[in-house]
PDB file of N, CA and C in Angstrom:
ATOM      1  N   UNK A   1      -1.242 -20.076  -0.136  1.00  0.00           N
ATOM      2  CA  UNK A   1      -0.790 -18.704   0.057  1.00  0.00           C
ATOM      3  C   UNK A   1      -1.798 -17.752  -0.588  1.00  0.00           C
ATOM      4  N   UNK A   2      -2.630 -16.948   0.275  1.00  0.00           N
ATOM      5  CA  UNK A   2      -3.774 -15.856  -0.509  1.00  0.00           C
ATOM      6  C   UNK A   2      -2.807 -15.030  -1.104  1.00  0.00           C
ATOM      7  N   UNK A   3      -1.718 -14.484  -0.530  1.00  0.00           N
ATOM      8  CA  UNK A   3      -0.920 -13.111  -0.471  1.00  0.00           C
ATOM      9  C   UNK A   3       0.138 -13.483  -0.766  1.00  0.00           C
ATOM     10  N   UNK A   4       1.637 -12.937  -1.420  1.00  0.00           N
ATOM     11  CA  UNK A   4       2.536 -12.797  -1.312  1.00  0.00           C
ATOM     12  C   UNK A   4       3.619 -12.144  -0.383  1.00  0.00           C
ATOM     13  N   UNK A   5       3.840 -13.619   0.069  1.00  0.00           N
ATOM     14  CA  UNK A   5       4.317 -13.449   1.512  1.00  0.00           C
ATOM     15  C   UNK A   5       6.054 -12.660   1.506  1.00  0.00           C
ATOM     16  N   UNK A   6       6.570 -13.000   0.429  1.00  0.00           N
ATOM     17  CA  UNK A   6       7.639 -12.154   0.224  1.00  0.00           C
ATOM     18  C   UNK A   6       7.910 -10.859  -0.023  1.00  0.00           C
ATOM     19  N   UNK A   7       6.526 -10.604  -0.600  1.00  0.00           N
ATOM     20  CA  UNK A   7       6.518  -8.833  -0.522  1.00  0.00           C
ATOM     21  C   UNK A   7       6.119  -8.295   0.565  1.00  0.00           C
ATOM     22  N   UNK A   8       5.209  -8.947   1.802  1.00  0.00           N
ATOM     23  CA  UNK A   8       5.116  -8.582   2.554  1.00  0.00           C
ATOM     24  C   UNK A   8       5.845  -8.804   3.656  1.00  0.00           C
ATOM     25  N   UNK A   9       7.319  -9.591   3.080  1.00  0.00           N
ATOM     26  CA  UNK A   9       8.495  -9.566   3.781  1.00  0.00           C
ATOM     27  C   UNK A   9       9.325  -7.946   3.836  1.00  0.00           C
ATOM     28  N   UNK A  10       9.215  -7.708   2.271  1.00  0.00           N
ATOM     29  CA  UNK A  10      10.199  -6.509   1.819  1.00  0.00           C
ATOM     30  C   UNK A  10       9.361  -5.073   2.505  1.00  0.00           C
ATOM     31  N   UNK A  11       8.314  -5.067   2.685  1.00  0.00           N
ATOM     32  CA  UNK A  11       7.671  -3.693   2.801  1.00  0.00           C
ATOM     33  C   UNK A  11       7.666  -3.877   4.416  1.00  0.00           C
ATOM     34  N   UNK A  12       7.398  -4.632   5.424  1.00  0.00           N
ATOM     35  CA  UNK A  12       8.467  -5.021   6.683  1.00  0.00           C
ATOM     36  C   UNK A  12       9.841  -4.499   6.901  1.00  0.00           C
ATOM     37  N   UNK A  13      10.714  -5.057   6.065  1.00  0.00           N
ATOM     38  CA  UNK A  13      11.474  -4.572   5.657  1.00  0.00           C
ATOM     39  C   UNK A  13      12.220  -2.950   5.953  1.00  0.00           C
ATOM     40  N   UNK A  14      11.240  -2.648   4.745  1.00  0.00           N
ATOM     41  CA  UNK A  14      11.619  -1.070   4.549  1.00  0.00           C
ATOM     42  C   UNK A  14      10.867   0.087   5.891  1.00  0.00           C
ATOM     43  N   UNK A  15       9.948  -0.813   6.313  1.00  0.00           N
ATOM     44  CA  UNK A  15       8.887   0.004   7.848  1.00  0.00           C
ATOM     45  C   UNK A  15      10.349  -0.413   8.838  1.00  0.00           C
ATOM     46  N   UNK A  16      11.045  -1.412   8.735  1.00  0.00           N
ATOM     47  CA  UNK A  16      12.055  -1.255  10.179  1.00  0.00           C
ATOM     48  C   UNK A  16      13.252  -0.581  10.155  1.00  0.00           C
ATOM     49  N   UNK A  17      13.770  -0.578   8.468  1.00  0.00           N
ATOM     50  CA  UNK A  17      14.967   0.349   8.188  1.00  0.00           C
ATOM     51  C   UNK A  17      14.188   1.293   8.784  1.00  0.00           C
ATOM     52  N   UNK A  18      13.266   2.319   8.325  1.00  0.00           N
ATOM     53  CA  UNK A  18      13.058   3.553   8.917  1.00  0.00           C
ATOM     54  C   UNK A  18      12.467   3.289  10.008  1.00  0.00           C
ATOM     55  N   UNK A  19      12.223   2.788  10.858  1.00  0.00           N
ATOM     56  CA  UNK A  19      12.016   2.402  12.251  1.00  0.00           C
ATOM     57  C   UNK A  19      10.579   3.157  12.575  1.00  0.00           C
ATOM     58  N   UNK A  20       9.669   2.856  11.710  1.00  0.00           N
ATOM     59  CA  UNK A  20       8.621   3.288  11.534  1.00  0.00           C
ATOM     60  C   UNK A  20       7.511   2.016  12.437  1.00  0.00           C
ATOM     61  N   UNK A  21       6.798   2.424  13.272  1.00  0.00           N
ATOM     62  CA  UNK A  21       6.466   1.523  13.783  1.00  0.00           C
ATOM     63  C   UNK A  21       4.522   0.540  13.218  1.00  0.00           C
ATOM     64  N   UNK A  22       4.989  -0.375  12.853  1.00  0.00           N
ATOM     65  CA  UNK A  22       3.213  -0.727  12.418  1.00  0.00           C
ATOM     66  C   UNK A  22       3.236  -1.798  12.619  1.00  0.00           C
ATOM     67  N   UNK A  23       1.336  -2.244  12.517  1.00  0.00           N
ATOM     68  CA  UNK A  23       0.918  -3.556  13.112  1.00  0.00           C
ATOM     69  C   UNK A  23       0.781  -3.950  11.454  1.00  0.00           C
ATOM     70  N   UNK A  24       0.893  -5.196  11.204  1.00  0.00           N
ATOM     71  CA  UNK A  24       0.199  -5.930  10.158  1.00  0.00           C
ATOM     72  C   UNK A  24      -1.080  -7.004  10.480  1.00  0.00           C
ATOM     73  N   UNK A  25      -1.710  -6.843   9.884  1.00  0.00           N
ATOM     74  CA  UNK A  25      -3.186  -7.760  10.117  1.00  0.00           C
ATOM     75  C   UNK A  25      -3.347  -8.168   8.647  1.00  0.00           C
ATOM     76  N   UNK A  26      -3.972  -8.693   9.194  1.00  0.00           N
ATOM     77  CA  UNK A  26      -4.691  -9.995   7.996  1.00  0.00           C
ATOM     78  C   UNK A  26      -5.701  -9.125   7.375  1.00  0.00           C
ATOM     79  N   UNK A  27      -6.494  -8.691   6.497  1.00  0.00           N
ATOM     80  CA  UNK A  27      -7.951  -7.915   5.826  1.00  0.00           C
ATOM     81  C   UNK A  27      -7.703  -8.258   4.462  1.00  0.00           C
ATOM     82  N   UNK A  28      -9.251  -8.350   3.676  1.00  0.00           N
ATOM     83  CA  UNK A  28      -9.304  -8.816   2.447  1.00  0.00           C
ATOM     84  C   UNK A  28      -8.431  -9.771   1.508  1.00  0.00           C
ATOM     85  N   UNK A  29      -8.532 -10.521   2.454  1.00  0.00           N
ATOM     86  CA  UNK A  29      -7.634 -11.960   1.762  1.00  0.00           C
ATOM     87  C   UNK A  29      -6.254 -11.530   1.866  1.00  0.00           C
ATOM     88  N   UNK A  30      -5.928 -11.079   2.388  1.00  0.00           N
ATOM     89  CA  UNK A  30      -4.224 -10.453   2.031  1.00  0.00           C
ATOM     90  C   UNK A  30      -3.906  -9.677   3.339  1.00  0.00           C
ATOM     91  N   UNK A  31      -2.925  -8.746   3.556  1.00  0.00           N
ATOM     92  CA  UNK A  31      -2.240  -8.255   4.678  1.00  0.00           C
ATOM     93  C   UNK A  31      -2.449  -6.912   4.743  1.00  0.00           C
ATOM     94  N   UNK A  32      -2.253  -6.244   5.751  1.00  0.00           N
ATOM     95  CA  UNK A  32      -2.659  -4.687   5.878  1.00  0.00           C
ATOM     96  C   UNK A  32      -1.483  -4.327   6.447  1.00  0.00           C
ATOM     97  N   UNK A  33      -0.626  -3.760   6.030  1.00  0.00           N
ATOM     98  CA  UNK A  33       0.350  -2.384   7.345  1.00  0.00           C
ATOM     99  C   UNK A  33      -0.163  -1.319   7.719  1.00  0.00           C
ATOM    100  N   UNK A  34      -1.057  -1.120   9.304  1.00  0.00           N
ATOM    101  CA  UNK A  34      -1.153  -0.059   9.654  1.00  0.00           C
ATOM    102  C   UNK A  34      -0.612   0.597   9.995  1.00  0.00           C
ATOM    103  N   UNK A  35      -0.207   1.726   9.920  1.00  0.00           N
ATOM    104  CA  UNK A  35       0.706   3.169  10.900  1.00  0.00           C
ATOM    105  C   UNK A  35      -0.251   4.179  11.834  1.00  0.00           C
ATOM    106  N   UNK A  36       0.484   4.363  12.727  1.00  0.00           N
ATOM    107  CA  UNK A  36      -1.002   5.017  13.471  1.00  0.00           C
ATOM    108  C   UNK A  36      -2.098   4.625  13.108  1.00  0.00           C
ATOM    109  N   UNK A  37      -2.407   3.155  13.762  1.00  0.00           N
ATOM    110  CA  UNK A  37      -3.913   2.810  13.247  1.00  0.00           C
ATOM    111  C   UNK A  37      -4.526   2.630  12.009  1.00  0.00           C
ATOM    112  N   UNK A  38      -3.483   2.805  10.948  1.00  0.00           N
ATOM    113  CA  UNK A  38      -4.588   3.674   9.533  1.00  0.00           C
ATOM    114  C   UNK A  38      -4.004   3.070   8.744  1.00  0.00           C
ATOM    115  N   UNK A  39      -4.695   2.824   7.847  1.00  0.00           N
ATOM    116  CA  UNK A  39      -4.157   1.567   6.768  1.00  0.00           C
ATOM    117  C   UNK A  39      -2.986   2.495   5.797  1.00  0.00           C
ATOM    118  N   UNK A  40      -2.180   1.884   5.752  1.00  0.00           N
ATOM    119  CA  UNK A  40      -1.111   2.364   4.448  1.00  0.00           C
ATOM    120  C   UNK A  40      -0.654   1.802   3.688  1.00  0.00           C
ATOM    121  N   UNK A  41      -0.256   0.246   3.795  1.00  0.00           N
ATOM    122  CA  UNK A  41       0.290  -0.627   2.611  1.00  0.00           C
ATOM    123  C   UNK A  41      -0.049  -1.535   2.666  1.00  0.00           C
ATOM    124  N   UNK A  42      -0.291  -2.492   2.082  1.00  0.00           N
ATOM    125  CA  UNK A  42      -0.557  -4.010   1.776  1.00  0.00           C
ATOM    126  C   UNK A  42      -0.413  -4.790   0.704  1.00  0.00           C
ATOM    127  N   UNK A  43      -0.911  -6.265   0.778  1.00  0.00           N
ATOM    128  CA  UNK A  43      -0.742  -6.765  -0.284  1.00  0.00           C
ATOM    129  C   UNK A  43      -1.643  -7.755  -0.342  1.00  0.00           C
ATOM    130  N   UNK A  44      -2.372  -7.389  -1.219  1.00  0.00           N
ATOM    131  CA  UNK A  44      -3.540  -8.056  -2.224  1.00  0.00           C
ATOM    132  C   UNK A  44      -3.195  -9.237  -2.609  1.00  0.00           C
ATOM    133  N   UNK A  45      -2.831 -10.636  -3.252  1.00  0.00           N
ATOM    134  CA  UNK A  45      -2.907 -11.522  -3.872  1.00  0.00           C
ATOM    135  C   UNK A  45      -1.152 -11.176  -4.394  1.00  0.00           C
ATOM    136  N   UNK A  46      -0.972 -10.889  -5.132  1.00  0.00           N
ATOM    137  CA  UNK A  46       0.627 -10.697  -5.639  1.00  0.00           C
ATOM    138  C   UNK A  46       0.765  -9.096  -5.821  1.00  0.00           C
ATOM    139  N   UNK A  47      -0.098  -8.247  -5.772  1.00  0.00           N
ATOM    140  CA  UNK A  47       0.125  -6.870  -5.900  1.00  0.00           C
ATOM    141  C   UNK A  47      -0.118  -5.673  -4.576  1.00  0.00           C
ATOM    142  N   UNK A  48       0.988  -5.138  -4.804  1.00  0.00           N
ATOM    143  CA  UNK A  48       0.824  -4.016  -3.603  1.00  0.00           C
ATOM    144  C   UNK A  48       0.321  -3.224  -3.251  1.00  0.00           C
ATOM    145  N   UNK A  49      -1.141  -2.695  -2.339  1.00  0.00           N
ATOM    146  CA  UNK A  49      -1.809  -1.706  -2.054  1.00  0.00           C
ATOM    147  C   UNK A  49      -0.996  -0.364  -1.105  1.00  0.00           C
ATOM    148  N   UNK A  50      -1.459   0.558  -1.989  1.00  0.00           N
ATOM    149  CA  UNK A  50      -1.295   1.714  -0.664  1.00  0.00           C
ATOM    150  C   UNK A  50      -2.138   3.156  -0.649  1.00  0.00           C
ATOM    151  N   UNK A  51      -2.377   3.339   0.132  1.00  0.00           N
ATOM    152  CA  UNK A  51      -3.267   4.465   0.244  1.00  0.00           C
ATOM    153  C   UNK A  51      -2.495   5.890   0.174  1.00  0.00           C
ATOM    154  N   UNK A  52      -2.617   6.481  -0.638  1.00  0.00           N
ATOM    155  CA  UNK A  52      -1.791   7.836  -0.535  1.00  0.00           C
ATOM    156  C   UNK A  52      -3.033   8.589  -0.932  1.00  0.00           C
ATOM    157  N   UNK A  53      -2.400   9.996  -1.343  1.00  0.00           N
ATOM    158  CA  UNK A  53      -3.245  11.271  -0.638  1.00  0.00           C
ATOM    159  C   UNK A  53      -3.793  11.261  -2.170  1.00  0.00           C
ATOM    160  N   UNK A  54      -5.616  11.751  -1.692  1.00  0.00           N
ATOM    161  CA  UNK A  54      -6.101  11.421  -3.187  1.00  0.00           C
ATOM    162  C   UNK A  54      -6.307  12.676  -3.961  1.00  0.00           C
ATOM    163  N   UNK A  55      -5.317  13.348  -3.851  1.00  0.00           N
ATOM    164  CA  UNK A  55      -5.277  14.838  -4.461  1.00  0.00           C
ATOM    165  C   UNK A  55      -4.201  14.614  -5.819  1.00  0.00           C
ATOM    166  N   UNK A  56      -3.540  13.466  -5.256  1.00  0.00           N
ATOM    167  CA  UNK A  56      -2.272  12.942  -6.459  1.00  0.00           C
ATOM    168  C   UNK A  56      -2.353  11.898  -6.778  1.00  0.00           C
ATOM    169  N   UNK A  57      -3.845  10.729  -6.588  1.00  0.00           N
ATOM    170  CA  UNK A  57      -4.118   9.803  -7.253  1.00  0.00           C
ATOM    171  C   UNK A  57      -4.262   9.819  -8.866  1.00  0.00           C
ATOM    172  N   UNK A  58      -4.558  10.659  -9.084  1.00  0.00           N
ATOM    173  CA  UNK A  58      -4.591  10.319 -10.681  1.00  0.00           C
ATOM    174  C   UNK A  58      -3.337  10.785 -11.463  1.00  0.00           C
ATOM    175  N   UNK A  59      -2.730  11.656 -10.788  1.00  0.00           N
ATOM    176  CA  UNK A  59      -1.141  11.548 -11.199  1.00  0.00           C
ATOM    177  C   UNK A  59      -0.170   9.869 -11.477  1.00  0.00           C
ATOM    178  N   UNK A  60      -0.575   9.756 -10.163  1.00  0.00           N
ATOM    179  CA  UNK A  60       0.173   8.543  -9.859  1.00  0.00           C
ATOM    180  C   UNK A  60      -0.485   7.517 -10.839  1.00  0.00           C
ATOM    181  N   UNK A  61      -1.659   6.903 -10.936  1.00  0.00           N
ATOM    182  CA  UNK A  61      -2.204   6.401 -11.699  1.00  0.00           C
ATOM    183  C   UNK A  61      -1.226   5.815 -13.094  1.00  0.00           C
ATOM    184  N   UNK A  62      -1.139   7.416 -13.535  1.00  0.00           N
ATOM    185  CA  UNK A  62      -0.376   7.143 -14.691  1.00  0.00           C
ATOM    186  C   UNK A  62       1.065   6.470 -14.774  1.00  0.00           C
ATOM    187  N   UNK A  63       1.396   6.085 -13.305  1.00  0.00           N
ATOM    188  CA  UNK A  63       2.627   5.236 -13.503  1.00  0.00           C
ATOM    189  C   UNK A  63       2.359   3.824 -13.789  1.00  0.00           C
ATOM    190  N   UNK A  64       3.695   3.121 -14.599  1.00  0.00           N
ATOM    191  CA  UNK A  64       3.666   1.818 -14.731  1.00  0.00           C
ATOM    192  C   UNK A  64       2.928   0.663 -13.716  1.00  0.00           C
ATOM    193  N   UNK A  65       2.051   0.019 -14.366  1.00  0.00           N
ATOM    194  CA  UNK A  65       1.485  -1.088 -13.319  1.00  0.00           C
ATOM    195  C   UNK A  65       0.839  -0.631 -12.124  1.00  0.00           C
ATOM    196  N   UNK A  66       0.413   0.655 -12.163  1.00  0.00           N
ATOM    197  CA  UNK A  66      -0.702   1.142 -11.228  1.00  0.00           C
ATOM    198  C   UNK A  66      -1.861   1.404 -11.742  1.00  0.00           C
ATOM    199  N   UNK A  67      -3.049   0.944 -10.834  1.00  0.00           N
ATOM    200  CA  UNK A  67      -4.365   0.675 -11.333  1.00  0.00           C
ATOM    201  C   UNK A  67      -5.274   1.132  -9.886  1.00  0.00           C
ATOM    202  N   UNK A  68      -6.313   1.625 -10.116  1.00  0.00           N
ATOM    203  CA  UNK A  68      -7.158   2.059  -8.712  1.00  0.00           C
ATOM    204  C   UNK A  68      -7.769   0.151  -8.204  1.00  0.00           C
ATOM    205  N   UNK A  69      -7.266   0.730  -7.014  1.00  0.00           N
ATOM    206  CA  UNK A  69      -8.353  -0.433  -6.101  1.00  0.00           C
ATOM    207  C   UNK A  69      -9.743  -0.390  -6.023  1.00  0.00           C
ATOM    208  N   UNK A  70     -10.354  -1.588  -6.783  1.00  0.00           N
ATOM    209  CA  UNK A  70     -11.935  -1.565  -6.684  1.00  0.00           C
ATOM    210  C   UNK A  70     -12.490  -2.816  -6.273  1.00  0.00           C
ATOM    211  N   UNK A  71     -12.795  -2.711  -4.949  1.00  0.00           N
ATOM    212  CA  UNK A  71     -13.572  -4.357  -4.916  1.00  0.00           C
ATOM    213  C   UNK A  71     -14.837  -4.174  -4.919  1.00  0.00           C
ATOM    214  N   UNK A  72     -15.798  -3.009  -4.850  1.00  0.00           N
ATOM    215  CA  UNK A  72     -16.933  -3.145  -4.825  1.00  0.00           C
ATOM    216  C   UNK A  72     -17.582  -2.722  -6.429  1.00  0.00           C
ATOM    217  N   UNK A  73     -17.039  -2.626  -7.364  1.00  0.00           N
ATOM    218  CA  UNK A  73     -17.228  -2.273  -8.782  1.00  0.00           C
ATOM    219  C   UNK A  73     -16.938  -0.731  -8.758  1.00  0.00           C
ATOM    220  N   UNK A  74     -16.672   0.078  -7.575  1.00  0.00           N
ATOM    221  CA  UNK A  74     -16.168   1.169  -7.842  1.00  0.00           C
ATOM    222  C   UNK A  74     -14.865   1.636  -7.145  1.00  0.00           C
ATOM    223  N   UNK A  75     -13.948   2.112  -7.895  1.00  0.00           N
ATOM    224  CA  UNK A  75     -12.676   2.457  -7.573  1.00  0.00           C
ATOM    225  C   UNK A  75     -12.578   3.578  -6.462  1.00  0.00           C
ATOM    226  N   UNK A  76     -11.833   2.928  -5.482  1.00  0.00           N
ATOM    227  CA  UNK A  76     -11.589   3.989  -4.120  1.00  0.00           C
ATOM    228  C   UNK A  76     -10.804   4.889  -4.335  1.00  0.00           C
ATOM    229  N   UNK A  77     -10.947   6.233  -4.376  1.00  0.00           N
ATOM    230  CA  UNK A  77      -9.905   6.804  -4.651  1.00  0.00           C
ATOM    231  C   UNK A  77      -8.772   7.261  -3.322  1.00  0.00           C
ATOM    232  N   UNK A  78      -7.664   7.515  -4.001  1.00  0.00           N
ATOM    233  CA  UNK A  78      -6.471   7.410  -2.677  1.00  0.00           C
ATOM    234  C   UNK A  78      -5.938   5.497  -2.737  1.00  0.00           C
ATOM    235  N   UNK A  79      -6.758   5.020  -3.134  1.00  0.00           N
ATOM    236  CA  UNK A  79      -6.293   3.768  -2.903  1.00  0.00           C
ATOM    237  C   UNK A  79      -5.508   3.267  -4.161  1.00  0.00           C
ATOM    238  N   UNK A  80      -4.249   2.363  -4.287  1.00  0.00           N
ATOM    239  CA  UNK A  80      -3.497   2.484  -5.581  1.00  0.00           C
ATOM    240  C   UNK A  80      -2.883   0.890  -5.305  1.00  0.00           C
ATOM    241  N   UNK A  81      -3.112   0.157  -6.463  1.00  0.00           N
ATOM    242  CA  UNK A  81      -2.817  -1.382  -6.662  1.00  0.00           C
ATOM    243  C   UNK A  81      -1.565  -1.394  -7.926  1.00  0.00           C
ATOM    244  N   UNK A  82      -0.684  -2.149  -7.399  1.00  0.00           N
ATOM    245  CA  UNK A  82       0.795  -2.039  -8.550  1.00  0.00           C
ATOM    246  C   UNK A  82       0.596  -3.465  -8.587  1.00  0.00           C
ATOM    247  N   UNK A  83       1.507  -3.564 -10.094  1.00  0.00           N
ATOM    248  CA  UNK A  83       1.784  -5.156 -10.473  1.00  0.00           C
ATOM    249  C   UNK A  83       2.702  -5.123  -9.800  1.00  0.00           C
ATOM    250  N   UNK A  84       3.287  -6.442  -9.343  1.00  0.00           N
ATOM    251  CA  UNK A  84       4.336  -7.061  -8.890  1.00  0.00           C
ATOM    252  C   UNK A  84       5.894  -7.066  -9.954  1.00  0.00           C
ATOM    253  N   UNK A  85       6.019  -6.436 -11.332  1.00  0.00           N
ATOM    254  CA  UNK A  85       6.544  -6.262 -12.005  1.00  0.00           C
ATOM    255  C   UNK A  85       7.164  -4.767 -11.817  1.00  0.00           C
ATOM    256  N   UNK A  86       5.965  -4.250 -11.392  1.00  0.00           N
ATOM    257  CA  UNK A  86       6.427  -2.354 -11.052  1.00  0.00           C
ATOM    258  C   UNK A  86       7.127  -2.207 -10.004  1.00  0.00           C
ATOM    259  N   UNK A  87       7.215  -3.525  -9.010  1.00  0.00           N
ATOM    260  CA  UNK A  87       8.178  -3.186  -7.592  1.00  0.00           C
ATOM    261  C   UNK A  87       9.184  -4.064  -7.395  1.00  0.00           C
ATOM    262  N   UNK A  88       9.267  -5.006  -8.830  1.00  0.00           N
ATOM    263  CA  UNK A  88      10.089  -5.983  -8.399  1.00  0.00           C
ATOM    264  C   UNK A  88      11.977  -5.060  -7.505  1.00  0.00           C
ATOM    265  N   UNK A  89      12.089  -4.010  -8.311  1.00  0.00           N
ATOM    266  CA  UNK A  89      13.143  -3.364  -7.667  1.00  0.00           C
ATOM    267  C   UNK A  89      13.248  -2.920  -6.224  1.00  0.00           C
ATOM    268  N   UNK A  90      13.874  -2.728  -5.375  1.00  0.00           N
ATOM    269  CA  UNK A  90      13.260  -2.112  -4.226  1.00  0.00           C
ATOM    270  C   UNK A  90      13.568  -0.520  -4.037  1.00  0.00           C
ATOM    271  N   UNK A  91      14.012   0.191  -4.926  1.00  0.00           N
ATOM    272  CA  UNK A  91      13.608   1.633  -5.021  1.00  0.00           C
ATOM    273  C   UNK A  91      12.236   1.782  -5.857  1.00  0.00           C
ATOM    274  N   UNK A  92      11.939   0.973  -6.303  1.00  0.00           N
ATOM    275  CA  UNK A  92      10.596   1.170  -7.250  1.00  0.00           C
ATOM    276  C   UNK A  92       9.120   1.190  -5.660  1.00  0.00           C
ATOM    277  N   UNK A  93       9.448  -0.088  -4.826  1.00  0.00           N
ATOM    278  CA  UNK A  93       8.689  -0.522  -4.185  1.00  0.00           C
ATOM    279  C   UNK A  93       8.827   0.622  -2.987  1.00  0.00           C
ATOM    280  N   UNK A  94      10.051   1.207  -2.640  1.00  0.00           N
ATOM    281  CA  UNK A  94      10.136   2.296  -1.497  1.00  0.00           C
ATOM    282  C   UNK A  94       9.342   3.474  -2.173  1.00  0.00           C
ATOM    283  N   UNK A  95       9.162   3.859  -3.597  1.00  0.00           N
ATOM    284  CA  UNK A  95       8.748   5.029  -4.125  1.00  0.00           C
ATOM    285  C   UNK A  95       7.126   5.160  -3.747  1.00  0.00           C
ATOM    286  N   UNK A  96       6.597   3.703  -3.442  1.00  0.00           N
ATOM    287  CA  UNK A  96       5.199   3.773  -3.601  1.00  0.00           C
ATOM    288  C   UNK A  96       4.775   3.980  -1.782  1.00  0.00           C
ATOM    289  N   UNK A  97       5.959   3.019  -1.114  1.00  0.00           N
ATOM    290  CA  UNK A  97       5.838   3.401   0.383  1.00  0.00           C
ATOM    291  C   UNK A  97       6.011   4.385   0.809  1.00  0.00           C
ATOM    292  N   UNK A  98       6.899   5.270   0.117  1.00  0.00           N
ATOM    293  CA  UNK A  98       6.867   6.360   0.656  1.00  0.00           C
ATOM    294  C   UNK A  98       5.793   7.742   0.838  1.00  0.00           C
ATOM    295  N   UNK A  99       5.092   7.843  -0.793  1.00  0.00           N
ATOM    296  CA  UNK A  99       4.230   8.431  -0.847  1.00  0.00           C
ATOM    297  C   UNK A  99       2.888   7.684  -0.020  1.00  0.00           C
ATOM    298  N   UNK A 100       2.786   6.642   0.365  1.00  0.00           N
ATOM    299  CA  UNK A 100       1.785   5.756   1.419  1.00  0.00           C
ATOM    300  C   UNK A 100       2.285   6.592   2.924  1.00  0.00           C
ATOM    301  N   UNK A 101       3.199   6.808   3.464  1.00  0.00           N
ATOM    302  CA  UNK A 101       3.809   7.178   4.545  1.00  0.00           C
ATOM    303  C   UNK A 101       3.552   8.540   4.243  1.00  0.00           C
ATOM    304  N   UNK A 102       3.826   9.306   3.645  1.00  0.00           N
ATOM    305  CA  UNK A 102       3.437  10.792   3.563  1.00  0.00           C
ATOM    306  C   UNK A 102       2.477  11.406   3.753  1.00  0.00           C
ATOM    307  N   UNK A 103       1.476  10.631   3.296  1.00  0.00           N
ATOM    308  CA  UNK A 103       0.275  10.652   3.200  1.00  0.00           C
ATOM    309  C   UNK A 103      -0.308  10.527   4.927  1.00  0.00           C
ATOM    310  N   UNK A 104       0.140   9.284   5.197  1.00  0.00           N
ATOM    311  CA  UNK A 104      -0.458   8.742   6.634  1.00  0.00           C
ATOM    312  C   UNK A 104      -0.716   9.782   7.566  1.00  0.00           C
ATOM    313  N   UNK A 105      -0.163  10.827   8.565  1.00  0.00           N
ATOM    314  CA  UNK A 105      -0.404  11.808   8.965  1.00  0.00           C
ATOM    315  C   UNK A 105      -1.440  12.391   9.154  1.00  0.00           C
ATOM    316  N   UNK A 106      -2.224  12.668   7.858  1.00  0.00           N
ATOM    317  CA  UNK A 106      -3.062  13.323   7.297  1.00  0.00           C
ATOM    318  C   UNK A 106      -4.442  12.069   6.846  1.00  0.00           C
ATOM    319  N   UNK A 107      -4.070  11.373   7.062  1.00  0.00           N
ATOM    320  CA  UNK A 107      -4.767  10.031   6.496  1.00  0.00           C
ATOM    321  C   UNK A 107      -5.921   9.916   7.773  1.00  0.00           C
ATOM    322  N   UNK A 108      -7.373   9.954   7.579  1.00  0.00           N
ATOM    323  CA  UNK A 108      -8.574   9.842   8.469  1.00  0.00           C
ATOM    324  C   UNK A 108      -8.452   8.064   8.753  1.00  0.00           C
ATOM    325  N   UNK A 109      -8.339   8.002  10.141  1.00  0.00           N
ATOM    326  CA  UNK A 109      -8.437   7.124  10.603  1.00  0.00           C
ATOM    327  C   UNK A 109     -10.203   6.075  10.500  1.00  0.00           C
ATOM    328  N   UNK A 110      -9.674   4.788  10.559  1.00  0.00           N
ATOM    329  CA  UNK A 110     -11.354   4.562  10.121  1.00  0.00           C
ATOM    330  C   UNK A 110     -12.002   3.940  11.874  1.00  0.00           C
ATOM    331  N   UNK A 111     -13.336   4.562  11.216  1.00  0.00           N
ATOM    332  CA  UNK A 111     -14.200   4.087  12.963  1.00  0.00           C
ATOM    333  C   UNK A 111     -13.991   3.284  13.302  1.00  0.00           C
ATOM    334  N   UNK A 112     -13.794   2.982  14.842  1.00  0.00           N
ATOM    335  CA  UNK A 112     -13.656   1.249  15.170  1.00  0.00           C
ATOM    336  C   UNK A 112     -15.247   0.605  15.660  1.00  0.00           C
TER     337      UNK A 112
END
């Protein structure tokens, strides 16, 4: 198992309660939820990625078990990695999807 397949049960999940429609793919060892094309949530190894708007990344930052996503030695900003401890709840884990979904809209699609 690269990914944690149960969280990427729950964030499924919460995209069909709101009847939000996305593809999941496979990228960087782990899973992607796109919405309109555009990356918004995933999951890394045991922790949850999501891209929200990077005007309130460093706000967010300062929450529990959030850390910037960096695979190339520099941190993407907009991009936001939680421990698996920070979402074990699932209002904890909707708080981070949601601001991922808010964002999306407005979110630059990447070249194909």
């Amino acid at each position: 198992m690269a990914y944690d397949e149960f969280l990427a049960e729950r964030i499924q999940r919460v995209y069909e309660e709101k009847r939000m429609p996305y593809i999941a793919k496979r990228m960087f060892g782990g899973i992607c939820f796109l919405v309109d094309d555009k990356m918004c949530a995933g999951v890394l190894k045991q922790d949850l990625m999501v891209r929200i708007d990077p005007q309130i990344n460093e706000e967010q930052l300062s929450k529990p078990g959030a850390r910037p996503m960096d695979f190339t030695g520099k941190s993407m900003k907009g991009f936001i990695l939680v421990d698996p401890v920070n979402i074990d709840m699932d209002e904890d884990l909707e708080y981070w999807l949601n601001l991922a979904l808010e964002f999306n809209p407005r979110a630059k699609a990447s070249k194909k």
